[in-house]
PDB file of N, CA and C in Angstrom:
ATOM      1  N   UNK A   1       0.836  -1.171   0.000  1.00  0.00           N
ATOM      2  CA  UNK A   1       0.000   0.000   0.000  1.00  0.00           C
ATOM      3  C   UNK A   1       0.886   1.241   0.000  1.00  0.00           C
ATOM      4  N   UNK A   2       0.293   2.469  -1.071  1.00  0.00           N
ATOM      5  CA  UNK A   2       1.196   3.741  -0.683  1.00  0.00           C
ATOM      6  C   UNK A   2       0.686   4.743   0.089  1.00  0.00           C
ATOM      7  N   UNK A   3       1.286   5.583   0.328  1.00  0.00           N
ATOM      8  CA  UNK A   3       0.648   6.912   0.982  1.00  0.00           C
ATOM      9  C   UNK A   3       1.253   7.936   0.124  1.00  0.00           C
ATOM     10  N   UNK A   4       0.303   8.612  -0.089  1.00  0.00           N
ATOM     11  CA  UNK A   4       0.610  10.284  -1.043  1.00  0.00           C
ATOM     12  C   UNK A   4       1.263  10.906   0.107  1.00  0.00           C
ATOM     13  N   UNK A   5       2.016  11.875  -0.098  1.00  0.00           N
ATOM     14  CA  UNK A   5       2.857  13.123   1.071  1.00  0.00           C
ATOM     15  C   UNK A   5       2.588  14.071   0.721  1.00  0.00           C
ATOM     16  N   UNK A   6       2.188  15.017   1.157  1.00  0.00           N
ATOM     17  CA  UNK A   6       1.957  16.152   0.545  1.00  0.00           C
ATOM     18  C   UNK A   6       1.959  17.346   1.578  1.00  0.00           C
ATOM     19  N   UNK A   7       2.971  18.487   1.927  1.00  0.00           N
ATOM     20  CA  UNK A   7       3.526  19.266   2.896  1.00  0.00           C
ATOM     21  C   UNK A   7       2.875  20.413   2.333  1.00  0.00           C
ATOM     22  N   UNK A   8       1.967  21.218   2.740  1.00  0.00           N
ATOM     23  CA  UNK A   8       1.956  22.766   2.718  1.00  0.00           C
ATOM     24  C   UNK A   8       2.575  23.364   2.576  1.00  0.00           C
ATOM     25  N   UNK A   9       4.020  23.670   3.445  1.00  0.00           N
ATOM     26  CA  UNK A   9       5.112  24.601   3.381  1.00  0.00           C
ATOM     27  C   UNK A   9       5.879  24.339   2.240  1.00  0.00           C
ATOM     28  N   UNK A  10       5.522  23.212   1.300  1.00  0.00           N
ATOM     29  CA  UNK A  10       7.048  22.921   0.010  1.00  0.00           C
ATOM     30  C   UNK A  10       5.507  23.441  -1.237  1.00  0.00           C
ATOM     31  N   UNK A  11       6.362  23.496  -2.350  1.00  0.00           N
ATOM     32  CA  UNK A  11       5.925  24.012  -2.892  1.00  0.00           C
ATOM     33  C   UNK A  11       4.777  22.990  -3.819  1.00  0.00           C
ATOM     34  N   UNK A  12       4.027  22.981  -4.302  1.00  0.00           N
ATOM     35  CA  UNK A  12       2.954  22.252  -4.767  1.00  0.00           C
ATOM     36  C   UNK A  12       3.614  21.078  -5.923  1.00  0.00           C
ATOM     37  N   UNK A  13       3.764  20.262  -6.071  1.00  0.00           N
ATOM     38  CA  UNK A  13       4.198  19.233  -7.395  1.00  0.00           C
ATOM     39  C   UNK A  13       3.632  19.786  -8.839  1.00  0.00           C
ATOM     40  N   UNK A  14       4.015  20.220  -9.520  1.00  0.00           N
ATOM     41  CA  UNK A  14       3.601  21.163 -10.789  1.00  0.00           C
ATOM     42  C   UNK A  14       4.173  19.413 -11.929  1.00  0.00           C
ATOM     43  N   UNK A  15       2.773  19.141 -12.062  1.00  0.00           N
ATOM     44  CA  UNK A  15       2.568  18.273 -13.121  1.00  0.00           C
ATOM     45  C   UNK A  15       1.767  17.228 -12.516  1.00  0.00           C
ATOM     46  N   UNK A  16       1.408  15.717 -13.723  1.00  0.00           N
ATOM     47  CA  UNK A  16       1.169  14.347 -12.587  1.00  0.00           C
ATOM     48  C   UNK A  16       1.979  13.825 -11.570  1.00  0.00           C
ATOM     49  N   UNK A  17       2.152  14.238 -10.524  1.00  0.00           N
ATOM     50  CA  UNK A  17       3.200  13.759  -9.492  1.00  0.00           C
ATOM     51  C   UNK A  17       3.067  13.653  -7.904  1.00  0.00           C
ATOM     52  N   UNK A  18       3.647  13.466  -7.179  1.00  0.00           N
ATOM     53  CA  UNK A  18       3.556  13.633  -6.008  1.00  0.00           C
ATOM     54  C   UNK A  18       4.511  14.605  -5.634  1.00  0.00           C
ATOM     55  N   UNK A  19       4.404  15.311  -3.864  1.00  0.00           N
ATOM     56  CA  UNK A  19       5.877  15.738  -3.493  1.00  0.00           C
ATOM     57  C   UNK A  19       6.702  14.419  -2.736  1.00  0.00           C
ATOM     58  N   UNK A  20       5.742  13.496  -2.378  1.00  0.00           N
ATOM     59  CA  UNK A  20       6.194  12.044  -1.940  1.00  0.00           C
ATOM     60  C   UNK A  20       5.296  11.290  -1.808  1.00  0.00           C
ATOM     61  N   UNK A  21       5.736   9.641  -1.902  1.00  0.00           N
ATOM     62  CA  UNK A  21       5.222   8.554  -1.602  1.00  0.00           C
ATOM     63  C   UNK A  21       5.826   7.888  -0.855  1.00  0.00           C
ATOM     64  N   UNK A  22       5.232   7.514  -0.096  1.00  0.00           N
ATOM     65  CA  UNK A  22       6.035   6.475   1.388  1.00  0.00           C
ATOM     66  C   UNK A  22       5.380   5.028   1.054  1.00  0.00           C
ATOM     67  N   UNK A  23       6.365   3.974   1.024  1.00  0.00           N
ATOM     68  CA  UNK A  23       5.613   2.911   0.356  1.00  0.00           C
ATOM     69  C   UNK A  23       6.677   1.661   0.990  1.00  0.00           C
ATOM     70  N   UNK A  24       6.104   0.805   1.370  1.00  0.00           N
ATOM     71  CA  UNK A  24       6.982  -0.719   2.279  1.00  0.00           C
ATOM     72  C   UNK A  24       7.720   0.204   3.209  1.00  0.00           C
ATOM     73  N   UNK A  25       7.342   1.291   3.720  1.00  0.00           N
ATOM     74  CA  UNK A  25       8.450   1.477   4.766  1.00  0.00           C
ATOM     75  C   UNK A  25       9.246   2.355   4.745  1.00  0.00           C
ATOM     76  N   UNK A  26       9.504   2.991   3.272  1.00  0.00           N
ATOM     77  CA  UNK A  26      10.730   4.239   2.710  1.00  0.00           C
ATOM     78  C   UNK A  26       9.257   4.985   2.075  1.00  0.00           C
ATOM     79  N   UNK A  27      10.446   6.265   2.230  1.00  0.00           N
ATOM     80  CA  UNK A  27       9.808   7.325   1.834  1.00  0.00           C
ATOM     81  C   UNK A  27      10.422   7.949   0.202  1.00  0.00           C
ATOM     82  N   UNK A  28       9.860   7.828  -1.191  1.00  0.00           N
ATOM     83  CA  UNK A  28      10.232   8.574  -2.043  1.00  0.00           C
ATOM     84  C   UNK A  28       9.924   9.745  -2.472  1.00  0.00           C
ATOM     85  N   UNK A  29      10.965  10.916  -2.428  1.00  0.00           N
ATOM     86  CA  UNK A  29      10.638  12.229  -2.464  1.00  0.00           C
ATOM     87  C   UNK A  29      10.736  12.622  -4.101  1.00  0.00           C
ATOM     88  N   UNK A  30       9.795  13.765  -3.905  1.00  0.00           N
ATOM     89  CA  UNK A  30      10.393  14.060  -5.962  1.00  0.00           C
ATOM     90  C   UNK A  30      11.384  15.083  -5.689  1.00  0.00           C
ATOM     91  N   UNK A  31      11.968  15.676  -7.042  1.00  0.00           N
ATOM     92  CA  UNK A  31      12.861  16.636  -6.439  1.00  0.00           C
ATOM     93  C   UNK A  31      12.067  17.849  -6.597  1.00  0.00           C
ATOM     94  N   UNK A  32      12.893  18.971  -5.355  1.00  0.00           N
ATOM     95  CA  UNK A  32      12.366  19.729  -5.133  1.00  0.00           C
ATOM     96  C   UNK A  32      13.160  21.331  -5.676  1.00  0.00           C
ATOM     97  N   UNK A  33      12.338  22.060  -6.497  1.00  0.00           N
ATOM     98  CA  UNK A  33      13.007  23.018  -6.988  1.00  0.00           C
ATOM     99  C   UNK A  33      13.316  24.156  -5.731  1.00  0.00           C
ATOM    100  N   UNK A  34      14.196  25.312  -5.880  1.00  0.00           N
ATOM    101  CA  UNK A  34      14.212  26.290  -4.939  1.00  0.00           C
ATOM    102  C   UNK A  34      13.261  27.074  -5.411  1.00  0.00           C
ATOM    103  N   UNK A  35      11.631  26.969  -4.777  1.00  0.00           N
ATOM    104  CA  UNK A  35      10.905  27.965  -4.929  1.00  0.00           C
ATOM    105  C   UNK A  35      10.065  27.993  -3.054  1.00  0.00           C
ATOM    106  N   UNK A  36       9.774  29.224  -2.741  1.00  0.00           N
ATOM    107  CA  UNK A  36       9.260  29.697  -1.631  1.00  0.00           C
ATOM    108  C   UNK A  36       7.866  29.502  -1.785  1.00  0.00           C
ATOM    109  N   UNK A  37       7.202  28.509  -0.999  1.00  0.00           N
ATOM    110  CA  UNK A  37       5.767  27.988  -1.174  1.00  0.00           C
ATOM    111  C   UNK A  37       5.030  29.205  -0.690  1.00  0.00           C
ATOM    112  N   UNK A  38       5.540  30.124   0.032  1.00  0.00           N
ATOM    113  CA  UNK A  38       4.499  31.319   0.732  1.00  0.00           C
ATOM    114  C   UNK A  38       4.509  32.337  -0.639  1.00  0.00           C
ATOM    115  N   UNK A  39       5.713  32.603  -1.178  1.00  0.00           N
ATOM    116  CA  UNK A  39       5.302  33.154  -2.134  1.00  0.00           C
ATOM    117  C   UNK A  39       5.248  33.140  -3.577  1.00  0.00           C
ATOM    118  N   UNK A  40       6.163  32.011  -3.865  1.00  0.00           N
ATOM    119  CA  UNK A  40       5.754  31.461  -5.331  1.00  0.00           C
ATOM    120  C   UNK A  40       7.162  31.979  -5.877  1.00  0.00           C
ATOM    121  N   UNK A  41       8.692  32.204  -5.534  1.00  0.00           N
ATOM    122  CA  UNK A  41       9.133  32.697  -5.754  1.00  0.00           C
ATOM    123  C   UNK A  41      10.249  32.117  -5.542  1.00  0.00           C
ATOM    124  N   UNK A  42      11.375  32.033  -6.822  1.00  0.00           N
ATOM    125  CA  UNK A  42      12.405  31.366  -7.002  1.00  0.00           C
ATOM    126  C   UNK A  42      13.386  32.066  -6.275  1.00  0.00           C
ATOM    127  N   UNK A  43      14.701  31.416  -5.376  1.00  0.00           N
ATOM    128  CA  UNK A  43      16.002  31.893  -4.793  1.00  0.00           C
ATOM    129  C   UNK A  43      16.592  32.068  -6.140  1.00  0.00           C
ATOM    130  N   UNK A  44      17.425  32.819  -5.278  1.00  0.00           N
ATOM    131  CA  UNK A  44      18.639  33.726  -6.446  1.00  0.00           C
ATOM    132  C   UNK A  44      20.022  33.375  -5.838  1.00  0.00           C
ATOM    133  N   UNK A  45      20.870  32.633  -7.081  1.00  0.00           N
ATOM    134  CA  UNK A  45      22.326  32.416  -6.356  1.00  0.00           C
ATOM    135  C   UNK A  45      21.761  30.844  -6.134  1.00  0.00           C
ATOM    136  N   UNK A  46      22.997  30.117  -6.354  1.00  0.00           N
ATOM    137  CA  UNK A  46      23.446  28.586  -6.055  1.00  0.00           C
ATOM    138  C   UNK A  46      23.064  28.154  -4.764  1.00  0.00           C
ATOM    139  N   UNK A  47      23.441  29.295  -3.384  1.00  0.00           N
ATOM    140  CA  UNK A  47      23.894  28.730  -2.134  1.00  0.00           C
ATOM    141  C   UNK A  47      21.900  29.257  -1.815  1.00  0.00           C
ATOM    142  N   UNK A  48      21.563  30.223  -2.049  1.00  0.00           N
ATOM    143  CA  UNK A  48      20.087  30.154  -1.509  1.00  0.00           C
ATOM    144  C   UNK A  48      19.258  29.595  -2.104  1.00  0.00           C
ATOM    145  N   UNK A  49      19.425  28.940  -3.491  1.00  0.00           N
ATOM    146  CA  UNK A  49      18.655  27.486  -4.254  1.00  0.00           C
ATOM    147  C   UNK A  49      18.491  26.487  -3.552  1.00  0.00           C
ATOM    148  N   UNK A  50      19.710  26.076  -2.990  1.00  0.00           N
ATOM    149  CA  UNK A  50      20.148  25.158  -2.448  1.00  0.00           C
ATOM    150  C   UNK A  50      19.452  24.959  -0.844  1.00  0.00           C
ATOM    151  N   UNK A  51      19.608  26.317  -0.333  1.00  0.00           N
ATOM    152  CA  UNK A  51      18.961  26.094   0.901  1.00  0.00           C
ATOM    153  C   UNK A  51      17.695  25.801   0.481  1.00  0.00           C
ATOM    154  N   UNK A  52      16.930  26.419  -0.180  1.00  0.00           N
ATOM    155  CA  UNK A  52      15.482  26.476  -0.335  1.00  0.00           C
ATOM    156  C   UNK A  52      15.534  25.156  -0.614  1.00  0.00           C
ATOM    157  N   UNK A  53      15.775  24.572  -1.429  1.00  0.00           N
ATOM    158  CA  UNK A  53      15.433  23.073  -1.917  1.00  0.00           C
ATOM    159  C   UNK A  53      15.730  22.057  -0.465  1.00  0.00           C
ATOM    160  N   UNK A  54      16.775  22.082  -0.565  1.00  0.00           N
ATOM    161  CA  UNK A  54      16.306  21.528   1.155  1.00  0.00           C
ATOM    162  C   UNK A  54      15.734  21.724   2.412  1.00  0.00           C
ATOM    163  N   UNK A  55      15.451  23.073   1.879  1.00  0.00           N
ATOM    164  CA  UNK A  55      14.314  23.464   3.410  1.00  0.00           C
ATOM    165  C   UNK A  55      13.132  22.543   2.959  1.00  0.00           C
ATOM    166  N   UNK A  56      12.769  22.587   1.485  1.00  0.00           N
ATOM    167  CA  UNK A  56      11.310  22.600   1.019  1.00  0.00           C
ATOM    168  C   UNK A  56      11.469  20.436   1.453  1.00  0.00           C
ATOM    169  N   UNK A  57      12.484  19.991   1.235  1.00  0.00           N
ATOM    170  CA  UNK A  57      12.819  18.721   1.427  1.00  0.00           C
ATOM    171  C   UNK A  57      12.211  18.259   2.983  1.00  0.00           C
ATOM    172  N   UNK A  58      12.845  19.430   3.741  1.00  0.00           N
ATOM    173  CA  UNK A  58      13.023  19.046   5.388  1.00  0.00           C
ATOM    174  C   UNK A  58      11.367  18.953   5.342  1.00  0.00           C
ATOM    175  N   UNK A  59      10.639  20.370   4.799  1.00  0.00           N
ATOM    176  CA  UNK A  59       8.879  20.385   5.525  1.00  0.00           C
ATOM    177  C   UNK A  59       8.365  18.779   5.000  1.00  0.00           C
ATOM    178  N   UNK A  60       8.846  18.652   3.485  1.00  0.00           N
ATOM    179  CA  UNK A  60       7.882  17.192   3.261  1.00  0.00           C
ATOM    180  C   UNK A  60       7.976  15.747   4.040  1.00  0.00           C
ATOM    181  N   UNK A  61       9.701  16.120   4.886  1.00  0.00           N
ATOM    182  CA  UNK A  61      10.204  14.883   5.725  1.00  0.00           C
ATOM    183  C   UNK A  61       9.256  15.313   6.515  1.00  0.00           C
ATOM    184  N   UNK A  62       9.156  16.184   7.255  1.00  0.00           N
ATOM    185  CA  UNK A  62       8.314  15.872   8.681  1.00  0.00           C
ATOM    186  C   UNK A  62       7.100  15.924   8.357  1.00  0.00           C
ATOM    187  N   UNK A  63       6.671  16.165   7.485  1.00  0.00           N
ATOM    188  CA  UNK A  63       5.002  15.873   6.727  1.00  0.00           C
ATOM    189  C   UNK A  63       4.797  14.265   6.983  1.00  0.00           C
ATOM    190  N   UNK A  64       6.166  13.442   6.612  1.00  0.00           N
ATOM    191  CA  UNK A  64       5.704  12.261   6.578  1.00  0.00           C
ATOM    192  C   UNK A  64       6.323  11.665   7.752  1.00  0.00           C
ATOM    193  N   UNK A  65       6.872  12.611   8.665  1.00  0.00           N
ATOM    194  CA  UNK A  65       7.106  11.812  10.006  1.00  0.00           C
ATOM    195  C   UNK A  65       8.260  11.624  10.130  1.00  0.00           C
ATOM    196  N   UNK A  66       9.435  11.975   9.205  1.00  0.00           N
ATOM    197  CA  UNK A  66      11.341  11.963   9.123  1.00  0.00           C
ATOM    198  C   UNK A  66      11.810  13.399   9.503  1.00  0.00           C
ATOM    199  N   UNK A  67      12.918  13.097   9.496  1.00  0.00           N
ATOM    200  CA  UNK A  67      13.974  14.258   9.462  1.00  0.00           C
ATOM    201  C   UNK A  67      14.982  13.510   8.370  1.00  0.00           C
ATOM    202  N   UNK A  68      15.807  14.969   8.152  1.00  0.00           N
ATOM    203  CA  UNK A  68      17.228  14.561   7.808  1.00  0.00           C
ATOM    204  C   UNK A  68      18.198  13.792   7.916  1.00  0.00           C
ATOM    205  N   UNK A  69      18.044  13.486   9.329  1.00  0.00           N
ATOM    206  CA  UNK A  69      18.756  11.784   9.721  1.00  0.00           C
ATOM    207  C   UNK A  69      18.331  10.614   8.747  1.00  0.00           C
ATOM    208  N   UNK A  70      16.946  10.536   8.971  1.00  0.00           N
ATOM    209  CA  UNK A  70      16.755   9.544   8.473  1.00  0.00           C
ATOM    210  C   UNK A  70      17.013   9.519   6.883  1.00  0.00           C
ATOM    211  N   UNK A  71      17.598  10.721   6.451  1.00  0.00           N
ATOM    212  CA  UNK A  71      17.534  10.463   4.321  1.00  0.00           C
ATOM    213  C   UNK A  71      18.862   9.104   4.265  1.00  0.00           C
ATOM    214  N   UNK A  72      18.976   8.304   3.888  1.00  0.00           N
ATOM    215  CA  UNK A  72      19.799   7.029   2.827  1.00  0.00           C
ATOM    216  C   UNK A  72      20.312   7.674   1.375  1.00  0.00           C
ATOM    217  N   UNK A  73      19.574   8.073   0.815  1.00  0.00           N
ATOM    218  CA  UNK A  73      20.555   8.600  -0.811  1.00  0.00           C
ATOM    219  C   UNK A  73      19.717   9.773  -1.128  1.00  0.00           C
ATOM    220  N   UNK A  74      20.322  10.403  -1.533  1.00  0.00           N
ATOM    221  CA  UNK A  74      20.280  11.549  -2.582  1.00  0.00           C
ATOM    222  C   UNK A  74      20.664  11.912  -3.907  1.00  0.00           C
ATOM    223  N   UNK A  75      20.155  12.515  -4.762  1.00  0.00           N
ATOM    224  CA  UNK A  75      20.990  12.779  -6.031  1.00  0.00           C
ATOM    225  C   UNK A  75      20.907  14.642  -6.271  1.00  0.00           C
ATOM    226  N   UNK A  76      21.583  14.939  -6.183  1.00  0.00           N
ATOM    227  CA  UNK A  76      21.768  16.291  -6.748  1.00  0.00           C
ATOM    228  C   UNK A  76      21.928  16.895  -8.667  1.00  0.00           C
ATOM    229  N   UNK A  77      20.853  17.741  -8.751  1.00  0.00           N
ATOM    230  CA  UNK A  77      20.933  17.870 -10.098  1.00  0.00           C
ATOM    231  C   UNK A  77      21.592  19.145 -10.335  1.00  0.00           C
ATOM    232  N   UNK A  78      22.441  19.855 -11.305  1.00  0.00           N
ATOM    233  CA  UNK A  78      22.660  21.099 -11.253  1.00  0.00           C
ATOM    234  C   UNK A  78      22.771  21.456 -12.649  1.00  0.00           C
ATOM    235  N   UNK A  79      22.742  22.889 -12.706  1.00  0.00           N
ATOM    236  CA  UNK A  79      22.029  23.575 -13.945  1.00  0.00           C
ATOM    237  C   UNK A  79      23.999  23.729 -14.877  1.00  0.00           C
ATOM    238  N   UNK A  80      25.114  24.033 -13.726  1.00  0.00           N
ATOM    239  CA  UNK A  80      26.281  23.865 -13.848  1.00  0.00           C
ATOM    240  C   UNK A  80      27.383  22.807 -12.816  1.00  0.00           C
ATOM    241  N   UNK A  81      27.991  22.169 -13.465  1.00  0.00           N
ATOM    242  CA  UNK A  81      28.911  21.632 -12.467  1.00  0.00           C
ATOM    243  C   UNK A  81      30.019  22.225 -11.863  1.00  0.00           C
ATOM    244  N   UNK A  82      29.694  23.422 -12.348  1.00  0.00           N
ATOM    245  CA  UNK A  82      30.629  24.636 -11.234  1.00  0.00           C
ATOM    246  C   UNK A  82      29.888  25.322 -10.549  1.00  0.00           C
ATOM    247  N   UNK A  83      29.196  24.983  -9.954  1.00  0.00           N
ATOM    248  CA  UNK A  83      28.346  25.124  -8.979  1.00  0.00           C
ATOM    249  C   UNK A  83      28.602  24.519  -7.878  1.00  0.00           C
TER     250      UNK A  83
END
């Protein structure tokens, strides 16, 4: 059985998608762009993308009951690899 995730504070899943599914036990997150769910509004600069995307990460973990401890893998995407 799955469970949909779905956090208020991250920003809405823009397409068919989830912001997560928790399913046998793990939790799969989609990725999360740097945009500010209060106001609809993209960070500026690498290092405040970055925060934002993992802030917006942290609200959907505790949406579904995790923290940061608990993440196992990640993949990072970037627009440059000098970044």
């Amino acid at each position: 059985m799955k469970t949909i995730i779905a956090s208020p504070h991250a920003p809405k899943a823009v397409g068919p998608y989830s912001q997560a599914v928790g399913a046998g036990g793990a939790l799969y997150v989609s990725g999360q762009l740097p945009i500010d769910a209060a106001s609809g509004k993209m960070a500026e600069g690498i290092e405040a993308q970055t925060r934002r995307s993992l802030t917006n990460l942290g609200h959907i973990l505790r949406e579904a009951g995790y923290d940061y401890s608990d993440v196992v893998k990640t993949t990072v995407l970037l627009q440059s690899i000098g970044d």
